[in-house]
Protein backbone atom coordinates (compact mmCIF):
# COMPACT_ATOMS: atom_id res chain seq x y z
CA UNK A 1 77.13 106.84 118.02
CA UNK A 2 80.91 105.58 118.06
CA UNK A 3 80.62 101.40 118.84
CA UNK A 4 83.63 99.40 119.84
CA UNK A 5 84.62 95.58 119.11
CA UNK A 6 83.53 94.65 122.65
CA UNK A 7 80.42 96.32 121.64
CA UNK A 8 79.21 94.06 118.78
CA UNK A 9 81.30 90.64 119.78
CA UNK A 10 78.05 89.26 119.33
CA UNK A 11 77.49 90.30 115.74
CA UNK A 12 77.12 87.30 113.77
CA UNK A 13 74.97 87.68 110.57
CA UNK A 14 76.16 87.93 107.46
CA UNK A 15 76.37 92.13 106.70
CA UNK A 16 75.88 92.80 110.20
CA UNK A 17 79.14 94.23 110.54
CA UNK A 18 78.10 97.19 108.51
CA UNK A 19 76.24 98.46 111.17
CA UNK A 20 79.68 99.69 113.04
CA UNK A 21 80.25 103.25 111.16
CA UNK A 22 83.63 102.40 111.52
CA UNK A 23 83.97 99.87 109.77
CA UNK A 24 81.62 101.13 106.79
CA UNK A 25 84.50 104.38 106.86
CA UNK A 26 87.05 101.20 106.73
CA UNK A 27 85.72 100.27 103.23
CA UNK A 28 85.80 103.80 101.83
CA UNK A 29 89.77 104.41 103.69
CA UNK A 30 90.63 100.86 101.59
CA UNK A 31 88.82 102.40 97.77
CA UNK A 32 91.01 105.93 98.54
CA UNK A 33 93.96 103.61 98.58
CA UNK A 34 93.38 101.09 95.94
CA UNK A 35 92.87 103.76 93.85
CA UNK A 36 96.56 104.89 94.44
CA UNK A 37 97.38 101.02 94.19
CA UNK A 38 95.45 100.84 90.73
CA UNK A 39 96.89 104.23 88.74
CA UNK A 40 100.09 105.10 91.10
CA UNK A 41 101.99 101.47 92.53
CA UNK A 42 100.96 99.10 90.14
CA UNK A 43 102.78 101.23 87.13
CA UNK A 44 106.09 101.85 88.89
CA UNK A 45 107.76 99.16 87.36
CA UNK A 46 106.65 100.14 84.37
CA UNK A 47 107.50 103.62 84.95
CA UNK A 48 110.91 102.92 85.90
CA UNK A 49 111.16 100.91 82.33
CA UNK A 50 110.18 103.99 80.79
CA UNK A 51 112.78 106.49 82.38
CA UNK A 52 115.10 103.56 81.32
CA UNK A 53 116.22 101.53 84.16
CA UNK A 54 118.68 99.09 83.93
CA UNK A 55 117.23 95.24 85.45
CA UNK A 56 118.85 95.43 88.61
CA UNK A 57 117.03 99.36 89.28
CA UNK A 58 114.09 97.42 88.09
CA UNK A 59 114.77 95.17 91.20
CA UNK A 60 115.49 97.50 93.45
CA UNK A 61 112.42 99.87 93.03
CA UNK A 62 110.21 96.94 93.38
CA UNK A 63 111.62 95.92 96.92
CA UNK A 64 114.07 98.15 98.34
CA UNK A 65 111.16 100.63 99.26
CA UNK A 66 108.99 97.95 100.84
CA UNK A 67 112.21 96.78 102.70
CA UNK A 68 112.83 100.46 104.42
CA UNK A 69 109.21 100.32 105.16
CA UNK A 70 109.40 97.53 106.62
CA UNK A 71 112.61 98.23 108.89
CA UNK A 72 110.48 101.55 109.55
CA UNK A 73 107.49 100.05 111.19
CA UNK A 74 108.80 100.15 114.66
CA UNK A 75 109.20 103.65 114.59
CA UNK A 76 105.65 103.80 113.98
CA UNK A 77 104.92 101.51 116.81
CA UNK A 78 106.67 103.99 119.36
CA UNK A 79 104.57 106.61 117.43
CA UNK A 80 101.53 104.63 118.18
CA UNK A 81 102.92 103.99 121.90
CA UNK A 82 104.16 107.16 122.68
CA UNK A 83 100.70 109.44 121.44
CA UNK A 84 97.77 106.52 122.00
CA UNK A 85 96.42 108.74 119.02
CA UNK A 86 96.01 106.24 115.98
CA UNK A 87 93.33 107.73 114.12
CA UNK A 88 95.33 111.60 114.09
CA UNK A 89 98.82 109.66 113.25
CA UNK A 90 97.29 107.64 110.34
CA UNK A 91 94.86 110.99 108.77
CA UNK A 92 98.12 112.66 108.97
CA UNK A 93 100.83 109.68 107.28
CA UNK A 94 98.17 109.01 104.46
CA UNK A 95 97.61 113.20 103.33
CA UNK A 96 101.91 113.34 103.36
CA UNK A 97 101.68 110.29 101.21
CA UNK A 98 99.24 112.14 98.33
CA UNK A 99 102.01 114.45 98.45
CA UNK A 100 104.37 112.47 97.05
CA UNK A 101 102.84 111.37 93.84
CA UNK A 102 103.40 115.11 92.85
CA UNK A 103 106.84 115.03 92.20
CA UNK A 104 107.31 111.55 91.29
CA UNK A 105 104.74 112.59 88.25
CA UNK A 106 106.42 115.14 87.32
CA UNK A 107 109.61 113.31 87.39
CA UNK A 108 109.39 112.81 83.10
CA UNK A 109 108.03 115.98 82.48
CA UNK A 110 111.05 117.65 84.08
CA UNK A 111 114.21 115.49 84.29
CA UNK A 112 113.68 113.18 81.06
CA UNK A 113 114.55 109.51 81.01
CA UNK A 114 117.73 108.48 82.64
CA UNK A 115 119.65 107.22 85.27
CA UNK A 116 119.62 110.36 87.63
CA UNK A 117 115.72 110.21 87.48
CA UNK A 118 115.63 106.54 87.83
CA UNK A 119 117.53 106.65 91.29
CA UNK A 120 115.36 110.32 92.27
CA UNK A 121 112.38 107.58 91.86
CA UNK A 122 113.87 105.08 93.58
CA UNK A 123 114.57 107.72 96.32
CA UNK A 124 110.91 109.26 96.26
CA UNK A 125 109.20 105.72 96.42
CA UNK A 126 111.31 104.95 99.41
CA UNK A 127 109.92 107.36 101.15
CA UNK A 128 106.63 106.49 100.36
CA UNK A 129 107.12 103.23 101.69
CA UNK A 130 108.75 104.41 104.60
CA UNK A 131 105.64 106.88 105.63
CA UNK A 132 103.40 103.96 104.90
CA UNK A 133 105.35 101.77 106.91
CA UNK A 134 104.57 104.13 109.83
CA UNK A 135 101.23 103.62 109.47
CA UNK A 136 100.87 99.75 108.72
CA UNK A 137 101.10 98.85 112.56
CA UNK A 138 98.90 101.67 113.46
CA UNK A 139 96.35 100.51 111.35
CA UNK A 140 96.69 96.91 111.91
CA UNK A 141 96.34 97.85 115.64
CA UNK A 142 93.31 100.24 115.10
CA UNK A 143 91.38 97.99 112.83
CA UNK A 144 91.83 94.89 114.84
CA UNK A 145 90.02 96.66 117.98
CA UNK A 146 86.89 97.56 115.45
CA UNK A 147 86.73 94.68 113.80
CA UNK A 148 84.43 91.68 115.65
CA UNK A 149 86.59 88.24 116.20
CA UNK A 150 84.07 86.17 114.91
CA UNK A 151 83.70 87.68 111.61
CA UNK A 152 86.86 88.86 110.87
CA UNK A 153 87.07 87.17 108.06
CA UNK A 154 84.10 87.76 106.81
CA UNK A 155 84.65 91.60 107.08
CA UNK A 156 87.75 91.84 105.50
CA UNK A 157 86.66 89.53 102.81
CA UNK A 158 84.16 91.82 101.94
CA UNK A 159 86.25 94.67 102.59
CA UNK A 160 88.91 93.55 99.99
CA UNK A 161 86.32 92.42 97.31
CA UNK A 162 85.55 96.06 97.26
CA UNK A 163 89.16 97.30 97.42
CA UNK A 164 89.82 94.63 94.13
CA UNK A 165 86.80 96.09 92.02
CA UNK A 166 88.57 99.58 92.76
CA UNK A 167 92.38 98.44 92.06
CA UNK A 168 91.01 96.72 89.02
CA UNK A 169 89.32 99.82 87.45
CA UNK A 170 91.63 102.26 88.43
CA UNK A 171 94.53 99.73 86.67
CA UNK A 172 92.02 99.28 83.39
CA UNK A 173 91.78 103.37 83.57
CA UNK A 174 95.41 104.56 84.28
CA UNK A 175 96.13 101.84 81.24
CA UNK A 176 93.68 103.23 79.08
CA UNK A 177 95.29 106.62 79.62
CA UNK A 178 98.85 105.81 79.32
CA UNK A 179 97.79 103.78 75.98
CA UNK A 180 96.52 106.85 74.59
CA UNK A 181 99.32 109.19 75.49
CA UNK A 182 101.80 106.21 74.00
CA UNK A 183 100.43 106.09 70.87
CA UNK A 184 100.49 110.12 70.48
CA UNK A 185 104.39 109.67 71.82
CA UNK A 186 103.65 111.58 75.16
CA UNK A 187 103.77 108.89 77.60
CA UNK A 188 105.22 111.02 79.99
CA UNK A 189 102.27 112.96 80.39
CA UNK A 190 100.11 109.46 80.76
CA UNK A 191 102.24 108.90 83.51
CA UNK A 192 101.79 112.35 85.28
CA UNK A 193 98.02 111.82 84.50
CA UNK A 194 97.79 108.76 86.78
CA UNK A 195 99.95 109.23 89.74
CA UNK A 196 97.94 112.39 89.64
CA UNK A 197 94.92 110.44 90.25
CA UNK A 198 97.15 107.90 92.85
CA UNK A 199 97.40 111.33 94.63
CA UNK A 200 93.79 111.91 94.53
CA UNK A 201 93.12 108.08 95.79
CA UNK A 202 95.42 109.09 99.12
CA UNK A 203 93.66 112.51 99.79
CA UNK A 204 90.35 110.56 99.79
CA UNK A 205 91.71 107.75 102.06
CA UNK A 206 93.22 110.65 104.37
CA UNK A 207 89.59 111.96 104.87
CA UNK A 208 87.68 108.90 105.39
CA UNK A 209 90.53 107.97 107.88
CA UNK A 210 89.25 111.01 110.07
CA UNK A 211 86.20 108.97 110.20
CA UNK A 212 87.50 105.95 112.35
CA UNK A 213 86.22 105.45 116.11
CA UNK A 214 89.63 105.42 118.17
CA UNK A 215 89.45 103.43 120.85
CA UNK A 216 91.34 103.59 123.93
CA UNK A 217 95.11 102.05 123.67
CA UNK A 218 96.55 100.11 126.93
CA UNK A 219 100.01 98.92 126.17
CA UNK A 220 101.68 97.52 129.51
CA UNK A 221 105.08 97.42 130.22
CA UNK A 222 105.12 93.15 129.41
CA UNK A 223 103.93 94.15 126.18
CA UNK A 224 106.92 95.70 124.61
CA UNK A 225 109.57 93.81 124.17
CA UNK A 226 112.20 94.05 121.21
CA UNK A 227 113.49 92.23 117.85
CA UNK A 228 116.12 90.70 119.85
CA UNK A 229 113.38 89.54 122.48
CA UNK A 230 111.23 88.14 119.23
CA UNK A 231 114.34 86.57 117.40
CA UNK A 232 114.96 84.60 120.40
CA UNK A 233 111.79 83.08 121.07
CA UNK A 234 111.26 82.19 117.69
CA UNK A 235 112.12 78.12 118.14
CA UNK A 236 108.94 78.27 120.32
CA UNK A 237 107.17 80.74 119.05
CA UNK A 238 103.77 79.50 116.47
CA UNK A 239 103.47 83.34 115.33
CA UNK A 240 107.55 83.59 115.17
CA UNK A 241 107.65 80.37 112.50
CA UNK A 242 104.65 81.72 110.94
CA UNK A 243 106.70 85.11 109.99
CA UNK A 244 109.47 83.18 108.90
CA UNK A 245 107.45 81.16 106.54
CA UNK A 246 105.92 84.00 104.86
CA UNK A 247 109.24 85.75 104.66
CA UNK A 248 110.80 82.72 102.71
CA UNK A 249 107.76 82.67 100.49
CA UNK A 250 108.49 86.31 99.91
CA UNK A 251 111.76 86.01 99.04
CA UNK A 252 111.48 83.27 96.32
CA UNK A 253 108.57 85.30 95.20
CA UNK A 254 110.46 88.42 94.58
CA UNK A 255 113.58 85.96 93.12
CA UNK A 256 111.59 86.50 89.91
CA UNK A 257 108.91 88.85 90.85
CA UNK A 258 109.82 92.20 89.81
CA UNK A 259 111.07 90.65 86.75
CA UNK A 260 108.00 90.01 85.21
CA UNK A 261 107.46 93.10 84.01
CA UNK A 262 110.64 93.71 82.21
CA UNK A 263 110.17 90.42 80.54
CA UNK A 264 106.62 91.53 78.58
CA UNK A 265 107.74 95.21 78.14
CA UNK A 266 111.51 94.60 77.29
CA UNK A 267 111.52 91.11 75.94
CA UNK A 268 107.68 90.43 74.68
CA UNK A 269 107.33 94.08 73.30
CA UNK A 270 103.96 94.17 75.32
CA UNK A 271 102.05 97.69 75.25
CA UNK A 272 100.99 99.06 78.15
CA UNK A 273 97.30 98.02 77.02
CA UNK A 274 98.73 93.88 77.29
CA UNK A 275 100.23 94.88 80.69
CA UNK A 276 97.70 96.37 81.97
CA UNK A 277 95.11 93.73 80.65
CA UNK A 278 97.21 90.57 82.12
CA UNK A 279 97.76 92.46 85.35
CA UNK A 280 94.27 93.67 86.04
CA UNK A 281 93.12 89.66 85.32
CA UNK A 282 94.70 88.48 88.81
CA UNK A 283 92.57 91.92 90.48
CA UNK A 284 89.75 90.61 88.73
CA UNK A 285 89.89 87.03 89.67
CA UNK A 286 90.39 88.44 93.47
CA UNK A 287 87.44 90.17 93.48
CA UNK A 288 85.13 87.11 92.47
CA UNK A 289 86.76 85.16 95.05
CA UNK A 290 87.64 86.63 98.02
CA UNK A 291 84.38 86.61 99.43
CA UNK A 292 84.26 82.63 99.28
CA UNK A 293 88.09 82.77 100.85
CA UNK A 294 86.69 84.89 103.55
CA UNK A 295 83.83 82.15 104.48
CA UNK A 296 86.78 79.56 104.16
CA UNK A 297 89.10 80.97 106.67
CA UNK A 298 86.36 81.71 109.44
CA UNK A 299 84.67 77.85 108.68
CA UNK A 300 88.07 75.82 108.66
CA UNK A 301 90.98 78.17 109.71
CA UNK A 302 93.63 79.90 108.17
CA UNK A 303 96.52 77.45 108.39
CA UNK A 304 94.17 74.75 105.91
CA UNK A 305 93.74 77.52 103.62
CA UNK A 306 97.66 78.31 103.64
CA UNK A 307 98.38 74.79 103.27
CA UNK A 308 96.38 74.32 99.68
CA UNK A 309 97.05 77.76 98.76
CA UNK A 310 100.97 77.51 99.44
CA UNK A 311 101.03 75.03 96.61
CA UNK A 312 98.90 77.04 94.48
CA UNK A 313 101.34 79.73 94.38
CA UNK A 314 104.32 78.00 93.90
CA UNK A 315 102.83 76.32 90.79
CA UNK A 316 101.89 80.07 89.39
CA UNK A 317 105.25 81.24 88.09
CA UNK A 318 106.22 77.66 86.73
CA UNK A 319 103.35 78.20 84.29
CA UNK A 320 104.70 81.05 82.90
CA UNK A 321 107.28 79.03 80.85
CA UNK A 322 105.17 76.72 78.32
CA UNK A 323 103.44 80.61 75.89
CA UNK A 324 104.20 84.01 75.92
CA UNK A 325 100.52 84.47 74.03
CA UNK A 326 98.52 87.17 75.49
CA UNK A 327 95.21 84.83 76.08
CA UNK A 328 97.43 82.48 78.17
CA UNK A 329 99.25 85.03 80.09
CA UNK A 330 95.53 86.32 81.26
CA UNK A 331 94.36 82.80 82.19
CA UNK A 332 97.70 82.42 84.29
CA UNK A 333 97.16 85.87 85.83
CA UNK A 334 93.68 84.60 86.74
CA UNK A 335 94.73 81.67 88.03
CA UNK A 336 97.10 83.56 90.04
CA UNK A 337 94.57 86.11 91.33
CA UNK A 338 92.37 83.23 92.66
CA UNK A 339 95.32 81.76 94.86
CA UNK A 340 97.19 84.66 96.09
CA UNK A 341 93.80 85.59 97.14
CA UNK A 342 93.22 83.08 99.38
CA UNK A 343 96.61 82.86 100.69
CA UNK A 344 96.99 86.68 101.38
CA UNK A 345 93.71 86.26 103.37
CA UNK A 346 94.72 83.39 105.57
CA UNK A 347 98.27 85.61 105.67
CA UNK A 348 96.10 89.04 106.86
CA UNK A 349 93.61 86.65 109.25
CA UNK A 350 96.41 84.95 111.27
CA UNK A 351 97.72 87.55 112.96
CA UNK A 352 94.56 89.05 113.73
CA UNK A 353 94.36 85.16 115.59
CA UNK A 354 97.55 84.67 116.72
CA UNK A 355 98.43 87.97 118.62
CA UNK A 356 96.91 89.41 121.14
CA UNK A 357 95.43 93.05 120.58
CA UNK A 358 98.13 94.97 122.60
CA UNK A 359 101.03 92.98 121.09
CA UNK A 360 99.54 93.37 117.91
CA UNK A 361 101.29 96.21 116.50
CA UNK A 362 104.72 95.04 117.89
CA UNK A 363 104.44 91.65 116.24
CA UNK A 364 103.15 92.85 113.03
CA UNK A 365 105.94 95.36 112.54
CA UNK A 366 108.68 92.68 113.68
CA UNK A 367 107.06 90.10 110.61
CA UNK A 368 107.62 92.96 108.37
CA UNK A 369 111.08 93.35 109.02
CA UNK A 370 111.83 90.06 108.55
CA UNK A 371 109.52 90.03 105.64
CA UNK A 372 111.39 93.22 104.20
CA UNK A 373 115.20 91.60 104.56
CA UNK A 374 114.08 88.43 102.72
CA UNK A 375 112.45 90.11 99.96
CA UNK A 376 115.33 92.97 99.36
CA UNK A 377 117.75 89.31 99.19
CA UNK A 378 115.11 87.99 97.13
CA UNK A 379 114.87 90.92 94.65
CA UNK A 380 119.04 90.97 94.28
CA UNK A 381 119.74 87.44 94.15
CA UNK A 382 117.50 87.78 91.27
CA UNK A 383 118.49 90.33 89.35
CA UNK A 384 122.46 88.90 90.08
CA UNK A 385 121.05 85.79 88.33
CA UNK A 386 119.42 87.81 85.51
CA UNK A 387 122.32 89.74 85.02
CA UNK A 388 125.47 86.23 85.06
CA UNK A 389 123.80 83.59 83.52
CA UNK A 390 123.67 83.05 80.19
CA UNK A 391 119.60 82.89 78.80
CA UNK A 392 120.50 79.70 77.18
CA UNK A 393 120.53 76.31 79.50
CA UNK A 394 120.05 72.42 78.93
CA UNK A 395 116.36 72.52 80.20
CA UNK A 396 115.36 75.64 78.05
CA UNK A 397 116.42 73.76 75.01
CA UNK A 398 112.97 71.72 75.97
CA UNK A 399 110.63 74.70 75.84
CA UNK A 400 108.53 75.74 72.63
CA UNK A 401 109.73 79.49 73.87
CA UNK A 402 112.84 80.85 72.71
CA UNK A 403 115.92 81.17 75.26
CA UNK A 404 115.48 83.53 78.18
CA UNK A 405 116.94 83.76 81.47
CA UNK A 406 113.87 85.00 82.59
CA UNK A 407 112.72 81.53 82.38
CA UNK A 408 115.16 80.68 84.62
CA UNK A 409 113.97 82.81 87.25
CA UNK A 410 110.28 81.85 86.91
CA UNK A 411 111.13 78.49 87.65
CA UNK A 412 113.62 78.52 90.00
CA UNK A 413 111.15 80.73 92.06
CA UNK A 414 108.46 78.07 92.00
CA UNK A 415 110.55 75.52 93.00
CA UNK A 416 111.71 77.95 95.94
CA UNK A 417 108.24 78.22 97.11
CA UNK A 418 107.86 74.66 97.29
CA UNK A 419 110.30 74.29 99.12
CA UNK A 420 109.17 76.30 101.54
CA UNK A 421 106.54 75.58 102.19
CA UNK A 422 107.70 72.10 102.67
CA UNK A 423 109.94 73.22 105.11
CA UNK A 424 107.79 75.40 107.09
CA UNK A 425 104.01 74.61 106.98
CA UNK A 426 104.30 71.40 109.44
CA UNK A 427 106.35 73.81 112.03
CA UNK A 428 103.25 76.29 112.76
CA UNK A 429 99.81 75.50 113.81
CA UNK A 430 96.10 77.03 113.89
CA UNK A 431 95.34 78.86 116.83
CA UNK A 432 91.57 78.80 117.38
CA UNK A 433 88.76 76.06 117.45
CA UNK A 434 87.75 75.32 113.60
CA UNK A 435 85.74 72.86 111.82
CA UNK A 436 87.54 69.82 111.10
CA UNK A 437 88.28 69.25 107.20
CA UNK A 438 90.58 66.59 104.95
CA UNK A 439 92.87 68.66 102.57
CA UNK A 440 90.90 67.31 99.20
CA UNK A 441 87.56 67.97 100.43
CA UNK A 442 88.78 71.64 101.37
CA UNK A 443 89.64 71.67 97.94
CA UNK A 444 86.67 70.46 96.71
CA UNK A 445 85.06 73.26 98.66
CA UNK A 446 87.29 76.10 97.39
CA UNK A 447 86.56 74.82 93.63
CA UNK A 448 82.44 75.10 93.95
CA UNK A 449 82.38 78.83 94.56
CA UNK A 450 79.36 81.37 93.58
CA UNK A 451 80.97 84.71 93.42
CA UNK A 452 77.71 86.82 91.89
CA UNK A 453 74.58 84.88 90.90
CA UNK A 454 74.94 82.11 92.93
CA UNK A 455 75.79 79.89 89.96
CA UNK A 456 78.61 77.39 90.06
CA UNK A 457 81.34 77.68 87.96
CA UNK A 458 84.93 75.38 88.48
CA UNK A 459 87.00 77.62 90.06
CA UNK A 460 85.97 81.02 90.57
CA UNK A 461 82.79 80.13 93.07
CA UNK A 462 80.66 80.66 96.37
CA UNK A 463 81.06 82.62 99.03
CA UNK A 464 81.01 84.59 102.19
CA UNK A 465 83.60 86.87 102.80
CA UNK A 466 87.00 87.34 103.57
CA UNK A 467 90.15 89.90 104.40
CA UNK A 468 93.48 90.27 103.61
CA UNK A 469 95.54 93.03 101.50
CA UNK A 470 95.19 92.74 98.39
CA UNK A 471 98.39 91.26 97.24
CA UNK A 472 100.64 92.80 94.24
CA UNK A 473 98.73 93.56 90.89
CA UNK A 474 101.06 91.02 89.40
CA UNK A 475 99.90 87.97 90.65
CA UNK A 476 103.30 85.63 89.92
């Protein structure tokens, strides 16, 4: 029998959410996809690398496709508004999108390295983006009906510890396989080998999709109202400051972000087996923590977990500056997993809080427009930087590591994220009753967590559960 939100508001035990077949399809929808996060959009970078990008293509593959997705998520709010058919809308956006892994995997195979293939990528993965921009307000809409308030976080805790075990094993596979095919000089067919399998990952999230309950949509006329409307209200908006606070994070993040990769594959001489092993240590690190975030952000709210974690990832990048050995790269990477985790949670959870249900796809599709601009700027002020100033500088000359200007972005993007969340943090404000906590016994808290056995170990700990997307592979 189909169940509803209003149906099990009063669901409160632990697993008890499981019950709702809905949300037990939600968990096997979110594998099909991290699969095709794992093998297909964790490797673009380095696919673009391979066909020979130059550092500011590099750039623009990482964020101009997110960006037109971003811009494109209205569209799939009139969709949404328009048919009141999520679940059809979304079965149908996620099949297209196994479609497109076929030619952008053969893209090697027949075009060769180059320029012209590099921008047919960039091309291909916007529309990618774009298709999966149509869905992301669907979805957010649809999911946020099924899912029970009072363990939202909870749910999507659990939901996303699963998704990270799949990311992470699809990553340490699709590296395995394009280590082999390097090493017998055919890494284009590696690279056909695992988008194939990011095309797989979509099919299977297209079918399990077809699963969902679809509950009635009601979206009155005082519920639509547009960018200009949201713009405007933003100086008294909570959710409005919110967005703009993410969006500034985002765009010091991607100041260096898509960077990172050209720096151990160009500059390091990394093989894909080091990338792969220092990326898949952030998925890792997720996965043994974001149940505990989960229990975290439903006990104390998710502005306190945004305030420590804020700091946390502004201090991740900065760290990258003092070894460029592979055993410290890892321990960063975990580091960085255990943060971003948290902070994408509390990210995810608020605007399940802050917005109601039939403003919910509007809202989220107006933060990702806004989110989309500031990383594009992000991305190019970057790669300006990377390509006009010299590598060399006064404070490099007090680092063990020889010059880089990639240094130079790491740290200027940490200080960036400082500042704002300096800036923004104080302007925005929970939005439903929590337990009262001081800042350094919250941390305290997130430091004791039992991820498996129940045994206590520094920081990767306890737990409940806890939601969010699982941020970027590449946990900088």
């Amino acid at each position: 029998m189909k169940q509803t939100q209003a149906e099990h508001s009063d669901l409160k035990t632990s697993h008890s959410y499981l019950t709702i077949p809905s949300l037990r399809y939600s968990i096997l929808d979110g594998l099909g996809g991290s699969i095709s996060q794992g093998s297909g959009e964790t490797y673009l970078s380095a696919f673009g690398i391979f066909l020979k990008a130059a550092p500011l293509q590099v750039g623009l593959l990482a964020t101009l496709p997110p960006l037109i997705g971003a811009l494109l998520q209205g569209f799939g709010v009139w969709l949404m508004e328009r048919f009141l058919r999520r679940r059809q809308i979304l079965v149908i956006l996620a099949a297209i999108l196994s479609l497109i892994w076929l030619p952008v995997a053969l893209l090697p195979v027949v075009l060769g390295p180059g320029g012209k293939t590099v921008t047919i990528l960039i091309l291909l993965i916007c529309l990618y983006f774009a298709l999966a921009g149509f869905a992301a307000p669907i979805w957010n809409s649809l999911i946020g009906d099924l899912v029970p308030s009072n363990s939202r976080g909870r749910y999507f805790g659990f939901r996303s510890r699963k998704c990270g075990l799949a990311v992470f094993l699809a990553m340490i596979l699709a590296g395995q396989v394009l280590h082999i095919f390097e090493k017998a000089g055919l890494a284009e067919f590696g690279f056909l080998l695992i988008f194939l399998m990011a095309a797989f990952g979509r099919v299977m999230s297209s079918y399990w999709l077809s699963k969902y309950d679809d509950p009635p949509l009601h979206v009155s006329a005082e519920d639509r109202f547009s960018f200009i409307d949201f713009l405007r209200r933003a100086p008294a908006s909570n959710f409005a400051k919110f967005a703009f606070f993410i969006a500034t994070i985002n765009l010091a993040v991607n100041f260096a972000g898509p960077y990172f990769a050209v720096y151990m594959l160009r500059q390091l001489n990394f093989s894909y087996l080091q990338y792969t092993l220092i990326g898949a240590s952030a998925v890792i690190a997720q996965f043994l923590t974001l149940q505990h975030w989960g229990y975290l952000c439903d006990r104390f709210g998710n502005k306190k977990i945004l305030n420590v974690t804020a700091v946390g990832v502004a201090l991740s990048p900065i760290m990258w500056l003092f070894s460029a050995q592979t055993w410290y790269l890892v321990l960063i990477q975990l580091y960085g997993g255990f943060v971003w985790a948290g902070f994408n949670l509390a990210v995810g959870n608020f605007l399940f809080d802050a917005v109601s249900p039939p403003k919910r796809a509007r809202c989220a599709a107006y933060q990702a427009i806004i989110n989309g601009i500031f990383v594009l700027c992000g991305a190019l002020l970057g790669g300006w930087y990377a390509s006009h100033v010299p590598a060399a500088s006064l404070a490099e000359k007090l680092w063990i590591l020889p010059p880089s200007v990639y240094f130079q972005l790491f740290l200027i993007s940490g200080l960036m994220r400082l500042a704002a969340a300096a800036v923004f943090l104080p302007l925005f404000a929970e939005v439903r009753p929590v337990e009262a906590i001081h800042h350094p016994k919250l941390i305290f808290q997130i430091l004791h967590l039992r991820p498996l056995s129940g045994a206590t170990f520094g920081p990767l700990s306890n737990g409940r559960e806890k939601r969010g997307k699982t941020s970027p592979s590449m946990q900088l």
